[in-house]
Protein backbone atom coordinates (compact mmCIF):
# COMPACT_ATOMS: atom_id res chain seq x y z
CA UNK A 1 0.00 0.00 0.00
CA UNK A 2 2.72 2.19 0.54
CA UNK A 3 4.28 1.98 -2.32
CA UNK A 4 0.78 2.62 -4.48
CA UNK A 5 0.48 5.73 -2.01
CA UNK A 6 3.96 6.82 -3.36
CA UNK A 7 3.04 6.22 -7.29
CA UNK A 8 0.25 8.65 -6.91
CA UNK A 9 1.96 11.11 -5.55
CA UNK A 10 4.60 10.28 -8.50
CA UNK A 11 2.32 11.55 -10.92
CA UNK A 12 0.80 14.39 -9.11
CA UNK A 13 1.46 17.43 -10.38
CA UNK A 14 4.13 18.94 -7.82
CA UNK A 15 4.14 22.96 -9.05
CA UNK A 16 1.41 24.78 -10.12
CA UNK A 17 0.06 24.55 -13.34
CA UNK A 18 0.90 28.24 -14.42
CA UNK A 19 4.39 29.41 -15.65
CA UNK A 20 5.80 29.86 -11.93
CA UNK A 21 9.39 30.71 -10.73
CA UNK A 22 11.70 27.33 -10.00
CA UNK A 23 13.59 28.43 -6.96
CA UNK A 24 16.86 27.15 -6.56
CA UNK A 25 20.06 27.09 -4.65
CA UNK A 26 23.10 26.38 -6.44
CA UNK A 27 26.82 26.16 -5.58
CA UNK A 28 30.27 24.50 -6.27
CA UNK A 29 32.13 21.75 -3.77
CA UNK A 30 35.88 21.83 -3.01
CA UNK A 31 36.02 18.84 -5.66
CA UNK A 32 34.47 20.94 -8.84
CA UNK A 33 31.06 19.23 -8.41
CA UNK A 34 28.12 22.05 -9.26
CA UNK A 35 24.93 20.91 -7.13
CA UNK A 36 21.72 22.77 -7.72
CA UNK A 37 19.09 22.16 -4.89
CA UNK A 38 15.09 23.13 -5.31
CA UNK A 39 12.89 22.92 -2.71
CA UNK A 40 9.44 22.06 -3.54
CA UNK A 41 7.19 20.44 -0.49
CA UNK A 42 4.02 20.47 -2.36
CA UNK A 43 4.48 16.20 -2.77
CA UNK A 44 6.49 14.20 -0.23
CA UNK A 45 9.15 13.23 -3.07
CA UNK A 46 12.73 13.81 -3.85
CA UNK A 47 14.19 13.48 -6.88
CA UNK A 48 18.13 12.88 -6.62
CA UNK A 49 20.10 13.33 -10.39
CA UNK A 50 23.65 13.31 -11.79
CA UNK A 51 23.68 14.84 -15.53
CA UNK A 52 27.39 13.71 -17.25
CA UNK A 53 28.18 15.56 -19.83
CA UNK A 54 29.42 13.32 -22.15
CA UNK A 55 27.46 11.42 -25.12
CA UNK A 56 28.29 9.47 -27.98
CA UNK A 57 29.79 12.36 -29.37
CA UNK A 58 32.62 11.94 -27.03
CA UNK A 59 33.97 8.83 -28.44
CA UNK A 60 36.78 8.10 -30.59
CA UNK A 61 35.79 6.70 -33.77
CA UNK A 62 36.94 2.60 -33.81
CA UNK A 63 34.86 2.90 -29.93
CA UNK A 64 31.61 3.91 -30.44
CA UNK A 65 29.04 3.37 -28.15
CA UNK A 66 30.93 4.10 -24.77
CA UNK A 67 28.51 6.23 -23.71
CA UNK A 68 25.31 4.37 -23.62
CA UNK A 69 27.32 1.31 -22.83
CA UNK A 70 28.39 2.83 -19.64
CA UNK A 71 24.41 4.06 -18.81
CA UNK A 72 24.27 0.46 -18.36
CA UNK A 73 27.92 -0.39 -16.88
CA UNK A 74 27.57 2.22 -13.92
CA UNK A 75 24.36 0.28 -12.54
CA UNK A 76 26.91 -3.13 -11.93
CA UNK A 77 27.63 -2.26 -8.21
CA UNK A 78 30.17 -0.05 -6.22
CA UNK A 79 32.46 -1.32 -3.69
CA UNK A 80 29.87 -0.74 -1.35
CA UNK A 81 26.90 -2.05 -3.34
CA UNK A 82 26.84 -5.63 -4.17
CA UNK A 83 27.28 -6.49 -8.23
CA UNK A 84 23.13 -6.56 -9.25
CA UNK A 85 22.00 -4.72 -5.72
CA UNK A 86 21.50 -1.24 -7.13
CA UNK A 87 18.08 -1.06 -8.51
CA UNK A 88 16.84 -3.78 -5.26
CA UNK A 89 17.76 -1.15 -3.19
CA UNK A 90 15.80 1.40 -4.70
CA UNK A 91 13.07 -0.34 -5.17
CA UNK A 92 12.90 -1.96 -1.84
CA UNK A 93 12.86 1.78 -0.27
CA UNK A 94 9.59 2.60 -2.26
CA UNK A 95 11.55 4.39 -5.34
CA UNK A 96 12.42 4.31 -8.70
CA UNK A 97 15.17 4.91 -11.08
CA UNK A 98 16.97 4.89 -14.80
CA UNK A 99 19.48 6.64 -17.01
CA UNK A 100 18.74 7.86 -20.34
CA UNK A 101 21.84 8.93 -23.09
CA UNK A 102 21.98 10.85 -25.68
CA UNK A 103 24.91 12.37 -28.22
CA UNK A 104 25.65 15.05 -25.59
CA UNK A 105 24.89 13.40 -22.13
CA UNK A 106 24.04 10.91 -19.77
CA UNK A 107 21.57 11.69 -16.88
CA UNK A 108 21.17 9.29 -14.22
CA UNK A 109 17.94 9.97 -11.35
CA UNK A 110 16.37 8.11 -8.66
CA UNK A 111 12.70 8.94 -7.40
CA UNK A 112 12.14 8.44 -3.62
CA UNK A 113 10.38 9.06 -1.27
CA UNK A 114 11.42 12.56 0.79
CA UNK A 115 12.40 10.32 3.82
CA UNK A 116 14.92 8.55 1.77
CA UNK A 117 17.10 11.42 0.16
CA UNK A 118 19.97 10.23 2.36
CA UNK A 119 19.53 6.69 0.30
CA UNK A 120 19.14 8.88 -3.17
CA UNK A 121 22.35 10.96 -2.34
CA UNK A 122 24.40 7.71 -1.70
CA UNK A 123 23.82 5.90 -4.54
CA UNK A 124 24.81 8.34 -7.05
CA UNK A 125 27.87 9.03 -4.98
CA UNK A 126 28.76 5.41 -4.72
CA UNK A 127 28.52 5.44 -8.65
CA UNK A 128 30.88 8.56 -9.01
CA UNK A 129 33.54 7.66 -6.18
CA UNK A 130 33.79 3.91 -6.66
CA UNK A 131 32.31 1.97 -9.37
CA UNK A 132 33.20 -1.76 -9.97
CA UNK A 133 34.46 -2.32 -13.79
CA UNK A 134 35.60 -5.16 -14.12
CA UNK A 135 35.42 -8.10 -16.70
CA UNK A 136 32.38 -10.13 -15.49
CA UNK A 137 30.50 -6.60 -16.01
CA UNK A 138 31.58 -5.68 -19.10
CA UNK A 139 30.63 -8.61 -20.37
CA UNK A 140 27.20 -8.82 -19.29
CA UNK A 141 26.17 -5.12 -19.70
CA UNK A 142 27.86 -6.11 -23.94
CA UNK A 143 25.26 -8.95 -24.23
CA UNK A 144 22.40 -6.44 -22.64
CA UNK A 145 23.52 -3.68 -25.02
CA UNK A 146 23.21 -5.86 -27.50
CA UNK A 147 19.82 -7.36 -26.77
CA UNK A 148 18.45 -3.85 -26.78
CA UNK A 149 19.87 -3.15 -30.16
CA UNK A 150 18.35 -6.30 -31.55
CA UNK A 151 14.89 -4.87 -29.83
CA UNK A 152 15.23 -1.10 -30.69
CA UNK A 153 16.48 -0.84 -34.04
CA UNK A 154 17.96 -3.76 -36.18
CA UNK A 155 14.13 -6.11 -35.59
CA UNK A 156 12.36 -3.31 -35.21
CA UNK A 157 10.44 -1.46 -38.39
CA UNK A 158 11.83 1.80 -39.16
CA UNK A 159 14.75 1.49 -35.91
CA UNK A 160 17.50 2.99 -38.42
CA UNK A 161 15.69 5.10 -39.91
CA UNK A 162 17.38 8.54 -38.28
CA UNK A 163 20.77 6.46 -37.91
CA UNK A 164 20.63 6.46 -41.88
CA UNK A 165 19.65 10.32 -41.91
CA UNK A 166 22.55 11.60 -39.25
CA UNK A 167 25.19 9.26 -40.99
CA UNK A 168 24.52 10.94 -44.46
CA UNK A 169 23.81 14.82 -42.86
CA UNK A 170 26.90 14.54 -41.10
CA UNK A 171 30.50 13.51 -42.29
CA UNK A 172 33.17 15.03 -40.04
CA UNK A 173 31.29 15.50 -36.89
CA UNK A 174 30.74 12.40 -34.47
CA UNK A 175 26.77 12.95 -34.54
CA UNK A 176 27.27 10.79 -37.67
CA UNK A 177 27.10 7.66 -35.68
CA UNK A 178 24.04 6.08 -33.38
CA UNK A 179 24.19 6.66 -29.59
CA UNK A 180 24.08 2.67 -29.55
CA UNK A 181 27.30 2.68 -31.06
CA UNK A 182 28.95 -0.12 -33.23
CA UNK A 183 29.10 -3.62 -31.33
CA UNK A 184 32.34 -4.85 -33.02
CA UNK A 185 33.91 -1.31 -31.34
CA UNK A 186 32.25 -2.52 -28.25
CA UNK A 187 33.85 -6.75 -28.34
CA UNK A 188 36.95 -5.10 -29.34
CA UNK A 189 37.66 -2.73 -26.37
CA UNK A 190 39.18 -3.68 -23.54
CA UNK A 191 39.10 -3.54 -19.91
CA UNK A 192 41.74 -0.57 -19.67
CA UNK A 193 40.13 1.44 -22.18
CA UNK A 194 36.55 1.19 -20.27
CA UNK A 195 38.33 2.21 -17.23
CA UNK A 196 39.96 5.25 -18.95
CA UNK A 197 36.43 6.17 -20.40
CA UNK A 198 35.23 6.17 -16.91
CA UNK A 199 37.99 8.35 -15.27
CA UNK A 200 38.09 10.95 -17.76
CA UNK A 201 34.42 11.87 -17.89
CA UNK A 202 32.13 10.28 -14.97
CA UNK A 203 34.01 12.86 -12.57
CA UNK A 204 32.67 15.69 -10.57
CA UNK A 205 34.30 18.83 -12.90
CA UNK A 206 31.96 17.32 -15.52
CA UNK A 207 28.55 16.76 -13.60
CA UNK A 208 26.12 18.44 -11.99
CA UNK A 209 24.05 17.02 -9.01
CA UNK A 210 20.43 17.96 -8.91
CA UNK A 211 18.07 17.64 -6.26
CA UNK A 212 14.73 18.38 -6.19
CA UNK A 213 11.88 18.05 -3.92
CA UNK A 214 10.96 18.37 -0.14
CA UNK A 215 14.14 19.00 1.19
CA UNK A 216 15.56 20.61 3.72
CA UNK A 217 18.26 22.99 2.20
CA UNK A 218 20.31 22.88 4.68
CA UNK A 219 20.33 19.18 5.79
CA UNK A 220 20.97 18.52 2.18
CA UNK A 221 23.78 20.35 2.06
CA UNK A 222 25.36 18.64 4.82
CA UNK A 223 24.09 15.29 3.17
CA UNK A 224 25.69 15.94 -0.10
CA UNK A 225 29.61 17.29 1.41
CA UNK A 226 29.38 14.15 3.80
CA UNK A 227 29.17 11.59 0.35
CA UNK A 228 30.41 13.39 -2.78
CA UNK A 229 33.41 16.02 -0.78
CA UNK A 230 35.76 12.85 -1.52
CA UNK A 231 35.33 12.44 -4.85
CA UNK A 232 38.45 13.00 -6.87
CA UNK A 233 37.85 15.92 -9.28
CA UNK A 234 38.84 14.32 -12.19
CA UNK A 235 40.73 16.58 -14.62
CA UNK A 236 38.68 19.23 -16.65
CA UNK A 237 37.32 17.77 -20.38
CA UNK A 238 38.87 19.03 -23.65
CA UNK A 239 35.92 18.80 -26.29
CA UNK A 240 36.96 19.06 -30.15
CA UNK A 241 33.89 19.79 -31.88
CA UNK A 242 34.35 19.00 -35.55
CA UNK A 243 33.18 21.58 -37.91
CA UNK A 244 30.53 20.39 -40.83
CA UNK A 245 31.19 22.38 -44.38
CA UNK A 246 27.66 23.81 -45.25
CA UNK A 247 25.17 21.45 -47.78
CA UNK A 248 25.36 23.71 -51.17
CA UNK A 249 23.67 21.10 -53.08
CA UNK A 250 21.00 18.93 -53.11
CA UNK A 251 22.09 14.81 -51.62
CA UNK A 252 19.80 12.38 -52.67
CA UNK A 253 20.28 9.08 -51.52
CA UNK A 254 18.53 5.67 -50.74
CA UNK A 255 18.55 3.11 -47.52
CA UNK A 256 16.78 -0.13 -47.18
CA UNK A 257 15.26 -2.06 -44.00
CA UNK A 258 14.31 -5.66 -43.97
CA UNK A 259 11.64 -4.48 -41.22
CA UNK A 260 9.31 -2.90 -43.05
CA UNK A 261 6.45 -3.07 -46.09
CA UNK A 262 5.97 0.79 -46.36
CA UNK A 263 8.40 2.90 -47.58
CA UNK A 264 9.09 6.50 -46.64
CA UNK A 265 10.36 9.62 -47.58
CA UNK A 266 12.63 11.90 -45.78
CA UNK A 267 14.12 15.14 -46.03
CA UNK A 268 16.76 16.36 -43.68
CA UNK A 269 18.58 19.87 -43.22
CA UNK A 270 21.35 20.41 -41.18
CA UNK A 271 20.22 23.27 -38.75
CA UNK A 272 21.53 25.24 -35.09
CA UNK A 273 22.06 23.34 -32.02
CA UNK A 274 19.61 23.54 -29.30
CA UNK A 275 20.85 26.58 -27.66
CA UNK A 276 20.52 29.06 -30.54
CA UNK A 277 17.18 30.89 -30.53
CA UNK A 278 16.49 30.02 -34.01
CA UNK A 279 16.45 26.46 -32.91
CA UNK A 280 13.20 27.00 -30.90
CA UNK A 281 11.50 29.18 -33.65
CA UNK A 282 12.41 25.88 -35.96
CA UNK A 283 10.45 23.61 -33.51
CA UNK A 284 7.35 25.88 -33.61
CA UNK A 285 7.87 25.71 -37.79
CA UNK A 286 7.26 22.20 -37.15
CA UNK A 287 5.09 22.41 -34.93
CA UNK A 288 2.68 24.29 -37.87
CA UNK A 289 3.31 21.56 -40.07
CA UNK A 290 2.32 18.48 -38.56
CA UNK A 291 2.16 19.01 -34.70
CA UNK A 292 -1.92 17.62 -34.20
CA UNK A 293 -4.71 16.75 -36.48
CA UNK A 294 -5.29 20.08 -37.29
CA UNK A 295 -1.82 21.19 -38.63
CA UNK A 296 -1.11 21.65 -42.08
CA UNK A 297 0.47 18.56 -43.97
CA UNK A 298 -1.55 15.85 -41.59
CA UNK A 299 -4.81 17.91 -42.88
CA UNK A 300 -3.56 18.03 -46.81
CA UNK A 301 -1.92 14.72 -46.95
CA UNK A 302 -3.58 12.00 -44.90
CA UNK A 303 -7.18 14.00 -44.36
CA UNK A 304 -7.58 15.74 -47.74
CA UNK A 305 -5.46 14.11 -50.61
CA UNK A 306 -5.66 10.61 -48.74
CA UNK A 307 -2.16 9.97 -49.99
CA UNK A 308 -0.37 9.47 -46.82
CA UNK A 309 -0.62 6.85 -43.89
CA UNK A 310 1.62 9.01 -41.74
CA UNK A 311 3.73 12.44 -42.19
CA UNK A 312 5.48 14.92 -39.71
CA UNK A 313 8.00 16.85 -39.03
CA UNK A 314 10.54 17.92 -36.24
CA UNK A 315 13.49 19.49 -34.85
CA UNK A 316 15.96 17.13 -33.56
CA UNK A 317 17.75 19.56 -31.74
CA UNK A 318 21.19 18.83 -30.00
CA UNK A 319 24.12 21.00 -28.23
CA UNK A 320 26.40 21.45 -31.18
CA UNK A 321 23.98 21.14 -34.14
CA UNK A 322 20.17 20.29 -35.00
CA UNK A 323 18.70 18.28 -37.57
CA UNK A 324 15.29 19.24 -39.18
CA UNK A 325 13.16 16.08 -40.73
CA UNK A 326 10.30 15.84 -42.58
CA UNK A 327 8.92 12.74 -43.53
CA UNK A 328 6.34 10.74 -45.27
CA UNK A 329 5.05 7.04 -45.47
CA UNK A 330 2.39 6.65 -48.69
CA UNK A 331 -0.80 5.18 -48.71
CA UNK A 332 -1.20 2.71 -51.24
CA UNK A 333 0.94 3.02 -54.15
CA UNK A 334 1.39 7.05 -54.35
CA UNK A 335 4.80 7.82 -55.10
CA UNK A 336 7.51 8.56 -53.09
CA UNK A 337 8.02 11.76 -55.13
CA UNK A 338 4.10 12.92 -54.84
CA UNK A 339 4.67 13.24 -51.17
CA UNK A 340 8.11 15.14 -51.57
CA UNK A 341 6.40 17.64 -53.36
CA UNK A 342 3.60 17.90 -50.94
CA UNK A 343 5.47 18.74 -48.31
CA UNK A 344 7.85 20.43 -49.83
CA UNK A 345 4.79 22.55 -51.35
CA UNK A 346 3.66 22.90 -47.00
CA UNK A 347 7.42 24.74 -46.55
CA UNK A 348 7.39 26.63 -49.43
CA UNK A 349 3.94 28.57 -47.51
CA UNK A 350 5.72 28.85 -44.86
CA UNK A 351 8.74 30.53 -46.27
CA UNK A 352 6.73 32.89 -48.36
CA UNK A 353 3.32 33.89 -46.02
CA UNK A 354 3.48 34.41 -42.53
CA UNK A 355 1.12 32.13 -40.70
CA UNK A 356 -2.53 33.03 -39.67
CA UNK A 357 -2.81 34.92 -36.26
CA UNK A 358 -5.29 32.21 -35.24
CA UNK A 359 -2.29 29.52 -36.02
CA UNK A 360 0.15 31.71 -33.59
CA UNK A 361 -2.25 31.82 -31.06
CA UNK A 362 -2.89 28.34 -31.30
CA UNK A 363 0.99 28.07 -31.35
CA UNK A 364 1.63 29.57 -28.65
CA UNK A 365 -0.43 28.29 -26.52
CA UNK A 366 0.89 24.65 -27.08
CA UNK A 367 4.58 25.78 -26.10
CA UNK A 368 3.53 27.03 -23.44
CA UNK A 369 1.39 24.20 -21.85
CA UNK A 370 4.46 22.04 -22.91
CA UNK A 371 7.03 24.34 -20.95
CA UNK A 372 4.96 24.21 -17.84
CA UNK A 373 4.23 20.00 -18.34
CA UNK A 374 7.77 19.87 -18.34
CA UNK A 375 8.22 21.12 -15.00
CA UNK A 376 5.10 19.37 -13.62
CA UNK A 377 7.10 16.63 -11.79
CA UNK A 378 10.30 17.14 -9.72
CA UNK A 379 12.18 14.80 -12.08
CA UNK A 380 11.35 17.42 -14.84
CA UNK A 381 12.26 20.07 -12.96
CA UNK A 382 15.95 18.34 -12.05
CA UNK A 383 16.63 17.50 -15.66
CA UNK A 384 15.34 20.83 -16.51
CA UNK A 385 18.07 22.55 -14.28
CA UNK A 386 20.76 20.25 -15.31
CA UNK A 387 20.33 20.89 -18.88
CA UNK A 388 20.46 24.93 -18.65
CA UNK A 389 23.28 24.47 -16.55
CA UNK A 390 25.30 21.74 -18.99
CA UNK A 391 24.06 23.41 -21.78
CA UNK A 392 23.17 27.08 -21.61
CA UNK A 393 25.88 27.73 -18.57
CA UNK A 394 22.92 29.24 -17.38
CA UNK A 395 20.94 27.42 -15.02
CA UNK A 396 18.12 30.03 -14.40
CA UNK A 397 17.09 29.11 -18.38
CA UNK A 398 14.17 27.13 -16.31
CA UNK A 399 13.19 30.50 -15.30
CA UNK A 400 13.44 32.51 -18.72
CA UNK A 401 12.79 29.77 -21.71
CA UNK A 402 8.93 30.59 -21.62
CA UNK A 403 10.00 34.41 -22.01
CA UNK A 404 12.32 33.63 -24.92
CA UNK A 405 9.51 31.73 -26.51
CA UNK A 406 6.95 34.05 -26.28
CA UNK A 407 9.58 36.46 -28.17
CA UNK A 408 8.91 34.64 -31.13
CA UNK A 409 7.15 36.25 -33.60
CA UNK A 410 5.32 34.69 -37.33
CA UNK A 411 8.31 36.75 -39.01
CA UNK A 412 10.62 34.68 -37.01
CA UNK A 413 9.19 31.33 -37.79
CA UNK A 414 9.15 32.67 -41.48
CA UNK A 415 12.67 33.84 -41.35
CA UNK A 416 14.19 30.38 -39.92
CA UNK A 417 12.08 28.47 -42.86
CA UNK A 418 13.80 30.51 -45.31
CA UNK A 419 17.06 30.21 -44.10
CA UNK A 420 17.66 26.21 -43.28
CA UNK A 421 14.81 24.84 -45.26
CA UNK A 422 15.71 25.48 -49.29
CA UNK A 423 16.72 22.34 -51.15
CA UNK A 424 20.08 23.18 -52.00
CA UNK A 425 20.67 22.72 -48.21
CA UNK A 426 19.44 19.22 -47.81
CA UNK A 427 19.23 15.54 -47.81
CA UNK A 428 16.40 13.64 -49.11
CA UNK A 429 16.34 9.92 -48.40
CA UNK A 430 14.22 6.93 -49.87
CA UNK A 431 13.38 4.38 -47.33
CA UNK A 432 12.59 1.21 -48.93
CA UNK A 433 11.87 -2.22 -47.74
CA UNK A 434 14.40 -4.75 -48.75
CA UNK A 435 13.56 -8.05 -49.10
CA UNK A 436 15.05 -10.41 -46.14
């Protein structure tokens, strides 16, 4: 019963639903760890997080996959915590937890009960300070990482589908691989080189410890210098971001999956990373296009014309770049081409008439219920805090995002169309099925 007490209050909303202030108290230890503490005792819940920032951009290129292999590696045990004892313990003390990675970071979080921050606070230190890597881990995290990529993307219908995209948009720059990363890079490392992965980026100059919930400021404080002061710092990270040469002309190129019966279209263009204002301005651009029933190619193409299954677009934004997709699947034999055209027909509006005041509105009003959903939870409102802080170097972008996006204007959303979406700046992909 206790725990089903706990679940509800998991989903409860923990801030109010308008676009409120997130309080917060951030600071540095001794070690270079930056901890950011909000205090929210609306919900008797804690939510304790450790944002990394490194990805699967971080990797060399004969070891990809690191990254997310180590989402999985850091959950083995500590020298404290038995090998296969770290998610028992959580859930025995009425939580929760995961890790999620991406090209840019890894964020690891635990959801407990308030009562058990303590517990919260010493796992993630236990996975900083001491983790076991050894070979009896490595090898069973390899055959889990590879049992997810069988699931996720090589048996699953349209799981390479932005692999093929990012490998073709970018050639120099290490988004050009999957997060999952290559197995054969994975057999062939070794134990040394894991290690070495592990000391140069799971250290405290290159986190940031979040907590949010009811706490006690103070108390946590104390809690946090008692089990992360120790913590070596770990010597600061020297990123080499790899320049891409603008797209000038047209790529048109074709992939194949033995997953599927329905082809697709794609077009990609390379566009700003996620911390450029433009980026945001792109997202409501896609938004117009095909973000409901109601938006403009879902209406033409699979209400009206009947010539689509399924269509959409979005911004795949990340730190260093973005990319901007459209896509379509047919419905029943209309050619790949006929649905190029329509959308392509959907951006050429939008680069040459601003969209209806009624659209903005509309707009608008679904970034903003977005912006506060986000922060509905205290796990939101941790990653939410970590990622202005790993990203923006400004963690109080919780507290002025809504601002920046109701600075967008139709001329802005025109603008960004213009400028990223012409056709001498992109790829367009055929997605066929291939025969097994």
């Amino acid at each position: 019963m206790k725990r089903r007490i706990f679940y509800f209050f998991l989903m409860v909303t923990t801030i109010s639903a308008t676009a409120q202030k997130v309080a917060y108290t951030e600071y540095n230890l001794k070690n270079g760890l930056h901890v950011i503490l909000h205090q929210d005792k609306t919900a008797p819940v804690v939510a304790v997080s450790v944002m990394y920032h490194v990805g699967s951009k971080d990797e060399q290129t004969n070891r990809t996959g690191f990254a997310h292999f180590f989402e999985h590696l850091l959950f083995e045990g500590s020298e404290n915590i038995k090998r296969g004892e770290f998610m028992k313990i959580v859930s025995s003390n009425g939580g929760q937890n995961n890790a999620n990675t991406t090209q840019d970071r890894t964020f690891y979080y635990e959801v407990f009960p308030s009562n058990q921050l303590a517990t919260g606070i010493w796992l993630e230190s236990e996975r900083m300070l001491h983790p076991v890597i050894n070979e009896i881990g490595v090898k069973t995290q390899n055959e889990v990482v590879k049992e997810e990529k069988r699931m996720r993307i090589d048996n699953r219908p349209y799981g390479n589908l932005v692999s093929e995209v990012m490998r073709r948009l970018f050639t120099r720059h290490p988004y050009t691989w999957a997060t999952i990363g290559s197995m054969a890079d994975l057999d062939a490392a070794t134990l040394d080189e894991f290690k070495a992965f592990n000391k140069k980026y799971y250290t405290p100059k290159n986190a940031v410890l979040v907590i949010a919930g009811d706490i006690d400021i103070i108390k946590t404080k104390n809690l946090v210098e008692n089990y992360f002061a120790d913590v070596p710092s770990g010597e600061p990270v020297q990123r080499t971001t790899a320049k891409e040469d603008p797209i000038t002309k047209e790529i048109i190129d074709t992939a194949y999956d033995t997953n599927i019966q329905i082809p697709a279209v794609l077009a990609a263009y390379r566009v700003p990373g996620e911390t450029s204002k433009e980026s945001k301005a792109l997202e409501m651009a896609s938004a117009v296009l095909s973000q409901g029933n109601s938006s403009r190619m879902f209406k033409k193409m699979v209400d009206d014309k009947k010539n689509s299954v399924q269509v959409g677009s979005f911004n795949y934004s990340l730190e260093d770049y973005g990319a901007y997709i459209t896509y379509a699947l047919p419905n029943n034999d209309t050619p790949l081409d006929t649905l190029l055209k329509d959308m392509d027909d959907e951006v050429v509006k939008l680069q040459t008439t601003l969209i209806s005041e009624l659209e903005f509105t509309k707009l608008q009003n679904q970034f903003e219920n977005e912006f506060i959903g986000k922060n509905s939870k205290m796990l939101g409102v941790a990653e939410n805090l970590a990622d202005g802080y790993t990203f923006y170097k400004n963690t109080n972008n919780i507290n002025t995002e809504l601002d920046e996006i109701r600075k967008i204007t139709r001329q802005d959303i025109q603008d960004v169309a213009k400028k990223y979406l012409n056709r001498n700046q992109r790829l367009v992909l055929y997605y066929l099925p291939k025969n097994k």
